[in-house]
PDB file of N, CA and C in Angstrom:
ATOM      1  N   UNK A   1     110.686 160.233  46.032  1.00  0.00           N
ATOM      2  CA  UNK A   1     112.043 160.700  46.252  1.00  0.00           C
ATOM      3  C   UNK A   1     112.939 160.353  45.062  1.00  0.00           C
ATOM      4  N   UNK A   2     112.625 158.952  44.677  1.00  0.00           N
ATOM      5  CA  UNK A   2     113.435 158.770  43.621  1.00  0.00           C
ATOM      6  C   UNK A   2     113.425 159.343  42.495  1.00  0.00           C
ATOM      7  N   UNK A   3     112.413 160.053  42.142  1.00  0.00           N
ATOM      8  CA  UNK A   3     111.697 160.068  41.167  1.00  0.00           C
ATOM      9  C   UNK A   3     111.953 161.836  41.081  1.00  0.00           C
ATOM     10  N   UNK A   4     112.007 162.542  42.095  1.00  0.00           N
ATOM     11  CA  UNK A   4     112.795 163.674  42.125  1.00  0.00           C
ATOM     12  C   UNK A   4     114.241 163.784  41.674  1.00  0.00           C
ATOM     13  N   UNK A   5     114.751 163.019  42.589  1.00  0.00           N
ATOM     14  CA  UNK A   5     116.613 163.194  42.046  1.00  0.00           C
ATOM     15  C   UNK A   5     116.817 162.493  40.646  1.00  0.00           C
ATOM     16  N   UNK A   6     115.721 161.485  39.681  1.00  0.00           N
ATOM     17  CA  UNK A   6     116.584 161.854  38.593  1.00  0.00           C
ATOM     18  C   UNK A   6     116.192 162.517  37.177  1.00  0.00           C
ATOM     19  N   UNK A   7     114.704 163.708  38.492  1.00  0.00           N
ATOM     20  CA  UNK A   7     114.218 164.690  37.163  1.00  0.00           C
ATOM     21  C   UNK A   7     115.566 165.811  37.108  1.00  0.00           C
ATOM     22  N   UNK A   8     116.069 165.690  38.771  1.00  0.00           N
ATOM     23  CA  UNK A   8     116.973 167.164  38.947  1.00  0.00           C
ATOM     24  C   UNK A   8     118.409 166.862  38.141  1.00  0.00           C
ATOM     25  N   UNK A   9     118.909 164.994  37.800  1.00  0.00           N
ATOM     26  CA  UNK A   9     119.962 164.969  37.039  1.00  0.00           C
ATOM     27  C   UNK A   9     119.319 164.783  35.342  1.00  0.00           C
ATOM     28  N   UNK A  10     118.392 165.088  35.200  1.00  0.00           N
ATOM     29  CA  UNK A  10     118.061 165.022  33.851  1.00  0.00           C
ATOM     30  C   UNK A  10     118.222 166.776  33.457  1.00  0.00           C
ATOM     31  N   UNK A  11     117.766 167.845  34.326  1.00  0.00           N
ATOM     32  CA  UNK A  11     117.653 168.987  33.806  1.00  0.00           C
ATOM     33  C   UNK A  11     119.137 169.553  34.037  1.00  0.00           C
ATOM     34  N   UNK A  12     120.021 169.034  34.523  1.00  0.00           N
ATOM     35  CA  UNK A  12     121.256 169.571  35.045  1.00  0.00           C
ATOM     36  C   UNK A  12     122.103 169.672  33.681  1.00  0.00           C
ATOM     37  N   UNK A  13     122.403 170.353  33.286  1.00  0.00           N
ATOM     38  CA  UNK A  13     123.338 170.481  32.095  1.00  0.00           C
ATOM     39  C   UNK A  13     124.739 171.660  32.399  1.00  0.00           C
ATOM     40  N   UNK A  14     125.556 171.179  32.231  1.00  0.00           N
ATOM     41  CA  UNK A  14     126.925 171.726  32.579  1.00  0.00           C
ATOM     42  C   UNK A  14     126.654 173.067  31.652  1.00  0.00           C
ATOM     43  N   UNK A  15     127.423 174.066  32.605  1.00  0.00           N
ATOM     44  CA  UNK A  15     128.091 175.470  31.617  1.00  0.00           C
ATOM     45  C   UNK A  15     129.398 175.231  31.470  1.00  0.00           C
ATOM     46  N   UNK A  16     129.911 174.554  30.231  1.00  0.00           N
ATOM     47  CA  UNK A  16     131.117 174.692  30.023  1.00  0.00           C
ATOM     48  C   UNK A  16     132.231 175.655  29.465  1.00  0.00           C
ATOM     49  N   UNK A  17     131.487 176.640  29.602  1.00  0.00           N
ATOM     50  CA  UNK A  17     132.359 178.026  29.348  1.00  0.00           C
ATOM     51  C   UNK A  17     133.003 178.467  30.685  1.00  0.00           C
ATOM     52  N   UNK A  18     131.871 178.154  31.969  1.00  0.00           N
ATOM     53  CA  UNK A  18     132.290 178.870  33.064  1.00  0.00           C
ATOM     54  C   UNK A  18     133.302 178.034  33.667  1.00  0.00           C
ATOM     55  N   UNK A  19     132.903 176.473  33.481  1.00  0.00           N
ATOM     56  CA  UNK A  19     134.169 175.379  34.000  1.00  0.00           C
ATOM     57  C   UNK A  19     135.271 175.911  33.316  1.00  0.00           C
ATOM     58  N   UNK A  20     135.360 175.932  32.145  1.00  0.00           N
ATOM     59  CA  UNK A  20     136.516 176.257  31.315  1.00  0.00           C
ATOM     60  C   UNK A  20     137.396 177.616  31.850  1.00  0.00           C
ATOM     61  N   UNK A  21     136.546 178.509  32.283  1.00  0.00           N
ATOM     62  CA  UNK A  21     137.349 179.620  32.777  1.00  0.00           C
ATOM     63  C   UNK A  21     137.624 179.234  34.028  1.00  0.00           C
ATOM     64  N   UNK A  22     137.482 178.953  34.888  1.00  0.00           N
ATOM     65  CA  UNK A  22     137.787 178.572  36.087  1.00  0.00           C
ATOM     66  C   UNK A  22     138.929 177.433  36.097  1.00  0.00           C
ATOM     67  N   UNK A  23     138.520 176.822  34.945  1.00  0.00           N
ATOM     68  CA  UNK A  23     139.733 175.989  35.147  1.00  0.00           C
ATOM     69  C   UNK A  23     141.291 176.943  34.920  1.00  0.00           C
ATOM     70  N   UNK A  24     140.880 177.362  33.892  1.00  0.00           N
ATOM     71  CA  UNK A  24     142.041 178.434  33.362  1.00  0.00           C
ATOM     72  C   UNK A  24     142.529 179.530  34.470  1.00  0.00           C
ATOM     73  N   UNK A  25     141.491 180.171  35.292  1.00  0.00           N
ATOM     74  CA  UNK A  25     141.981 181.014  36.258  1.00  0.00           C
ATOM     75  C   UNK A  25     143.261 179.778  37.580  1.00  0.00           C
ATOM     76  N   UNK A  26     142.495 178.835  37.517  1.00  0.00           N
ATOM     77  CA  UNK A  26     143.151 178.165  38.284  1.00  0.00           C
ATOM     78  C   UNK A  26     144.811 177.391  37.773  1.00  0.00           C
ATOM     79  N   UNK A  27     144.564 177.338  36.601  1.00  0.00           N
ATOM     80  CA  UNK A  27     145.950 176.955  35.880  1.00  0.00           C
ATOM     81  C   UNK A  27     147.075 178.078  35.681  1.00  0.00           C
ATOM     82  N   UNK A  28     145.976 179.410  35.680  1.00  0.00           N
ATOM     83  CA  UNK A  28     147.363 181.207  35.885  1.00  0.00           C
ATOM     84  C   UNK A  28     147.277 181.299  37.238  1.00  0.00           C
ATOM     85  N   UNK A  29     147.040 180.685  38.623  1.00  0.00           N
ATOM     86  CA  UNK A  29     146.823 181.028  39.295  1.00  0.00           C
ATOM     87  C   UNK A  29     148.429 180.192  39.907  1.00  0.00           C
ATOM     88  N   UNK A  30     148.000 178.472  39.217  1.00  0.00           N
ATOM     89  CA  UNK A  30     149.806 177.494  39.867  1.00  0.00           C
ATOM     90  C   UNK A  30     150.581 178.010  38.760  1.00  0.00           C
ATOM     91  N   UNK A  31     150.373 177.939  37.654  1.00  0.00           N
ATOM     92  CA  UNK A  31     151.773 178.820  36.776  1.00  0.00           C
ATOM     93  C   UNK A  31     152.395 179.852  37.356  1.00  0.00           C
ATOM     94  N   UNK A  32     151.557 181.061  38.094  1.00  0.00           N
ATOM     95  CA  UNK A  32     152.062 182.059  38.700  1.00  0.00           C
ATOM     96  C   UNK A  32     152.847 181.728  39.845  1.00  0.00           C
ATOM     97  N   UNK A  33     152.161 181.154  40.844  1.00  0.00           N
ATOM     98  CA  UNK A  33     153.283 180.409  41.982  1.00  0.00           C
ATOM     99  C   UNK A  33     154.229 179.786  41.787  1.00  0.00           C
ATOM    100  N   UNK A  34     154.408 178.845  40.589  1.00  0.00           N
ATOM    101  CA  UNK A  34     155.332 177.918  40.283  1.00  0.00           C
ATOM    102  C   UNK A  34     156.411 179.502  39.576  1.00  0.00           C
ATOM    103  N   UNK A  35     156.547 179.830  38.809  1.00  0.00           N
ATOM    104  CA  UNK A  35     157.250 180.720  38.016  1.00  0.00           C
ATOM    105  C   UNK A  35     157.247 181.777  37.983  1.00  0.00           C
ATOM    106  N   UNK A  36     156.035 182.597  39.164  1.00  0.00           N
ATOM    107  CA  UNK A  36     156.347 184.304  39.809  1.00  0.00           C
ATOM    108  C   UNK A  36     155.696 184.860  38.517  1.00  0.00           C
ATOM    109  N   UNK A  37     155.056 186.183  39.411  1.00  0.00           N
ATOM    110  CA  UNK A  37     154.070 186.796  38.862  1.00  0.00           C
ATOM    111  C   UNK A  37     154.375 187.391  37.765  1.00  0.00           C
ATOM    112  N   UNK A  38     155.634 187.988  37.325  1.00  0.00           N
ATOM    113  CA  UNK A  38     156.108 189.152  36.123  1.00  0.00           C
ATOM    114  C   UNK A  38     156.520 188.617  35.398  1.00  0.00           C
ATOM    115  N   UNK A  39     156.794 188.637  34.161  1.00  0.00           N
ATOM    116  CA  UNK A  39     157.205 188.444  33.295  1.00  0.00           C
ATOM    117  C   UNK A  39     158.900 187.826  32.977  1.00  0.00           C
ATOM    118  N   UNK A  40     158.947 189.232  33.540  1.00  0.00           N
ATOM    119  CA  UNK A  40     160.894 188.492  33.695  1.00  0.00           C
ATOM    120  C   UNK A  40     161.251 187.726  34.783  1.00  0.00           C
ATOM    121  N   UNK A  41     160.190 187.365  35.554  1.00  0.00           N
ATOM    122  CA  UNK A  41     160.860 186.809  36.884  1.00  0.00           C
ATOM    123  C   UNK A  41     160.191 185.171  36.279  1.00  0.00           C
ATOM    124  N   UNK A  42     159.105 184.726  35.467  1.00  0.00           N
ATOM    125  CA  UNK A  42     158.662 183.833  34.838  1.00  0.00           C
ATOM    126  C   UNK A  42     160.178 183.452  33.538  1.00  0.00           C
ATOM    127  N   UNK A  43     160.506 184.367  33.091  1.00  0.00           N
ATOM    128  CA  UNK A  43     161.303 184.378  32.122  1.00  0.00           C
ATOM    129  C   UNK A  43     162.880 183.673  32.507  1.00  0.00           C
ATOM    130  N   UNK A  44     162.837 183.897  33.650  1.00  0.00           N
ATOM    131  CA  UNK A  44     164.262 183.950  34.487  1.00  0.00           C
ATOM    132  C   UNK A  44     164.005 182.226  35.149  1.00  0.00           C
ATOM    133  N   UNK A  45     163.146 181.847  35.632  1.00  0.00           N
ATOM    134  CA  UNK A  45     162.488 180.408  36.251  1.00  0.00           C
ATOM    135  C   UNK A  45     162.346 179.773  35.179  1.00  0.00           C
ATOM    136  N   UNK A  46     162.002 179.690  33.830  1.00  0.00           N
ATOM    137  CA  UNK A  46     161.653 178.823  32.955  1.00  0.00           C
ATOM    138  C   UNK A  46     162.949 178.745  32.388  1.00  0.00           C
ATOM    139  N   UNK A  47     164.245 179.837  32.466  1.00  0.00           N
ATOM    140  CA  UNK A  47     165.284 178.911  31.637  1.00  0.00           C
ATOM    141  C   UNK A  47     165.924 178.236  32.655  1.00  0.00           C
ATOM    142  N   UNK A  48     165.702 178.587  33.631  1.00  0.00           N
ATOM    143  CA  UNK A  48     166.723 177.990  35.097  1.00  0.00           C
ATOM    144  C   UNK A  48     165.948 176.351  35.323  1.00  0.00           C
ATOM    145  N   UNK A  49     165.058 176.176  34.698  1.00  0.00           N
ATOM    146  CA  UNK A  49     164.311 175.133  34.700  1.00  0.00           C
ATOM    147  C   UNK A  49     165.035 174.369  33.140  1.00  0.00           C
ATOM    148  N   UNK A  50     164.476 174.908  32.463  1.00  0.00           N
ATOM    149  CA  UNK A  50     165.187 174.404  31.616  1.00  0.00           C
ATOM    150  C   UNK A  50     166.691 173.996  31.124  1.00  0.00           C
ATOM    151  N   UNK A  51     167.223 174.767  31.754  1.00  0.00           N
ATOM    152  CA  UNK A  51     169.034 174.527  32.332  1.00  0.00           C
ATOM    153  C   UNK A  51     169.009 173.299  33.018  1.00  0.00           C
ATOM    154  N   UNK A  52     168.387 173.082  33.913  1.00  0.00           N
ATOM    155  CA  UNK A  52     167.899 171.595  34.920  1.00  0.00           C
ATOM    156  C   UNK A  52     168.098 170.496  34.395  1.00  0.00           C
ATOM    157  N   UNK A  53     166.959 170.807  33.313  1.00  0.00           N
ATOM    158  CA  UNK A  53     166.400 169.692  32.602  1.00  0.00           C
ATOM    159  C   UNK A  53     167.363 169.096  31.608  1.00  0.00           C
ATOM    160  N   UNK A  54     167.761 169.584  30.780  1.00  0.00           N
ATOM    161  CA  UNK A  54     169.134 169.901  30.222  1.00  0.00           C
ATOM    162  C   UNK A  54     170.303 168.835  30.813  1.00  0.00           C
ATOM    163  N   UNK A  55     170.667 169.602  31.928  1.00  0.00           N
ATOM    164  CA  UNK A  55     172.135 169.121  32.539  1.00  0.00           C
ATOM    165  C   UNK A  55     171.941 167.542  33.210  1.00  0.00           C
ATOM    166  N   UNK A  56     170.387 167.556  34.029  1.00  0.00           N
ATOM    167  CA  UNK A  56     169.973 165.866  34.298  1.00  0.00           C
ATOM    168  C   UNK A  56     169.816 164.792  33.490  1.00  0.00           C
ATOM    169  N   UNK A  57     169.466 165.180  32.219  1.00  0.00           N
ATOM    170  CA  UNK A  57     168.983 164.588  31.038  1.00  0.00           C
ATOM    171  C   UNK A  57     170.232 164.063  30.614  1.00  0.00           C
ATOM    172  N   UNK A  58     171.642 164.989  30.306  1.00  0.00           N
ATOM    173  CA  UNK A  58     172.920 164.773  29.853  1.00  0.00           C
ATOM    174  C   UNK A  58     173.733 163.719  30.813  1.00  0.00           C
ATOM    175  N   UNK A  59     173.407 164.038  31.932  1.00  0.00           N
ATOM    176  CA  UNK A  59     173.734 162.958  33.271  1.00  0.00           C
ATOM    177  C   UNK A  59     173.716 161.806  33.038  1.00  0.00           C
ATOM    178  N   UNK A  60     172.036 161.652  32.861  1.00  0.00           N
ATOM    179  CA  UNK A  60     171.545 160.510  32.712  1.00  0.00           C
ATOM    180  C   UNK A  60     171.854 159.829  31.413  1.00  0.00           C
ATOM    181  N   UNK A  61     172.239 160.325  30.298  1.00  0.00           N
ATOM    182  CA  UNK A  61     172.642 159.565  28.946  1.00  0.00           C
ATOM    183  C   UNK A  61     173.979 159.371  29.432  1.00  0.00           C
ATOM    184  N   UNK A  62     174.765 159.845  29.627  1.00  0.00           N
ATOM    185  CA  UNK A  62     176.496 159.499  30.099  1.00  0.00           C
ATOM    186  C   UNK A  62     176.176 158.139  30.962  1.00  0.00           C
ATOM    187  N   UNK A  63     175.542 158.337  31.739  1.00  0.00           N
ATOM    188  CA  UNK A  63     175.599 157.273  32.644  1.00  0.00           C
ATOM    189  C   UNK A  63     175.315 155.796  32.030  1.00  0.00           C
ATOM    190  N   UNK A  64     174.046 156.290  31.198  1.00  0.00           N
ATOM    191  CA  UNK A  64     173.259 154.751  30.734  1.00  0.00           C
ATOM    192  C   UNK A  64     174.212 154.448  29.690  1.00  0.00           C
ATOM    193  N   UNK A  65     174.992 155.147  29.228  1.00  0.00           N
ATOM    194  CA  UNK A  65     176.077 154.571  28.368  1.00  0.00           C
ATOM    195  C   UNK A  65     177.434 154.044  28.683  1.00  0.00           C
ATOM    196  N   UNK A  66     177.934 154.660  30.039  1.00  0.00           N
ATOM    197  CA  UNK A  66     178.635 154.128  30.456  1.00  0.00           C
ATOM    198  C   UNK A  66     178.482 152.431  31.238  1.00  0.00           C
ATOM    199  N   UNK A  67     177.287 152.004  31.590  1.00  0.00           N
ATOM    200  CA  UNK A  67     176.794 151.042  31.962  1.00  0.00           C
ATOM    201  C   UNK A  67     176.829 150.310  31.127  1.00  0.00           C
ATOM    202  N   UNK A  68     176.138 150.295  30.026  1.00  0.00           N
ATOM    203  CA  UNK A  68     176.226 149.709  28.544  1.00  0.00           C
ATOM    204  C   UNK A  68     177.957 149.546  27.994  1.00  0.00           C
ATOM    205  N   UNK A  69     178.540 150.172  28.211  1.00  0.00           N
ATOM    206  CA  UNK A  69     179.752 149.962  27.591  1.00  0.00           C
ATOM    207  C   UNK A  69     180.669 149.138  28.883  1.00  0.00           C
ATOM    208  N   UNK A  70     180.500 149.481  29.703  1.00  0.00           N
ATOM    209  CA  UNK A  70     181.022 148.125  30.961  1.00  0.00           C
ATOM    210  C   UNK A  70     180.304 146.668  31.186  1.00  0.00           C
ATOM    211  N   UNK A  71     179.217 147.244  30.613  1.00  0.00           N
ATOM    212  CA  UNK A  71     178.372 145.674  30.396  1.00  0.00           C
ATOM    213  C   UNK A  71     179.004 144.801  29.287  1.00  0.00           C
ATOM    214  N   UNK A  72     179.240 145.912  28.371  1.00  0.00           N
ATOM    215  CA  UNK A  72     179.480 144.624  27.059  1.00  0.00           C
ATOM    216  C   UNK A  72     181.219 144.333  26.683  1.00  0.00           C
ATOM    217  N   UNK A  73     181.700 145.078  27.760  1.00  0.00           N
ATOM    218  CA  UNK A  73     183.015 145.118  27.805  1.00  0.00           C
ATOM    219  C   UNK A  73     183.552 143.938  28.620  1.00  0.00           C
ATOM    220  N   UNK A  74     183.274 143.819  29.810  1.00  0.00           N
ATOM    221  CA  UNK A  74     183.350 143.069  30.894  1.00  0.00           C
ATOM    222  C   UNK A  74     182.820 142.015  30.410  1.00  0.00           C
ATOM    223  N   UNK A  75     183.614 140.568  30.631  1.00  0.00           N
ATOM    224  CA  UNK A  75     182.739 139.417  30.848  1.00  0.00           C
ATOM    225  C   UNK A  75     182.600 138.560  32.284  1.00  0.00           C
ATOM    226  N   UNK A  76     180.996 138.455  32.351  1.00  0.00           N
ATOM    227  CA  UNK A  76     181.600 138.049  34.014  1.00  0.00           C
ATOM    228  C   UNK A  76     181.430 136.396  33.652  1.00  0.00           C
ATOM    229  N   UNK A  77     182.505 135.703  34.104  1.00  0.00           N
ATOM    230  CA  UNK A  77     183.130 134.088  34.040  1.00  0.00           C
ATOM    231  C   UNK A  77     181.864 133.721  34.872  1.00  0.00           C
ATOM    232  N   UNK A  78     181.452 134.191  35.856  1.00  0.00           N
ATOM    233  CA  UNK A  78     180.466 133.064  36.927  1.00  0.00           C
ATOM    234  C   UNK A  78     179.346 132.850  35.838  1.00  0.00           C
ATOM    235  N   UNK A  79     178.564 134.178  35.058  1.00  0.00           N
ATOM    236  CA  UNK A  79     177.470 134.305  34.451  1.00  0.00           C
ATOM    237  C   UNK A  79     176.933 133.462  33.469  1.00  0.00           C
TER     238      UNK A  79
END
């Protein structure tokens, strides 16, 4: 028995062309769900995404600077 299963993992050799496409069908398959099938409707989701990303990002620097500048502004007496 043993001696079977590791002639069958010795002859086993991957097709990595066919993984490779499959992987790829499967990566246009969540791109498409995530960002819609056409072109302009992908086109229209990726800047509205990117608008997102953008305006949270700007959030988040205002903020961490405003923290920083009340930190070093402020002295706290107990500290």
């Amino acid at each position: 028995m043993k001696k079977n299963k590791s002639k069958r993992s010795q002859d086993f050799k991957a097709d990595t062309q066919t993984i490779k496409k499959e992987d790829v069908k499967k990566l246009q398959e969540t791109f498409s769900q995530f960002f819609g099938a056409s072109s302009d409707e992908m086109r229209k989701q990726s800047t509205r995404l990117k608008s997102k990303i953008y305006f949270f990002g700007f959030v988040a620097i205002i903020f961490f600077v405003v923290v920083f500048y009340i930190t070093k502004s402020v002295n706290f007496v107990g500290l």
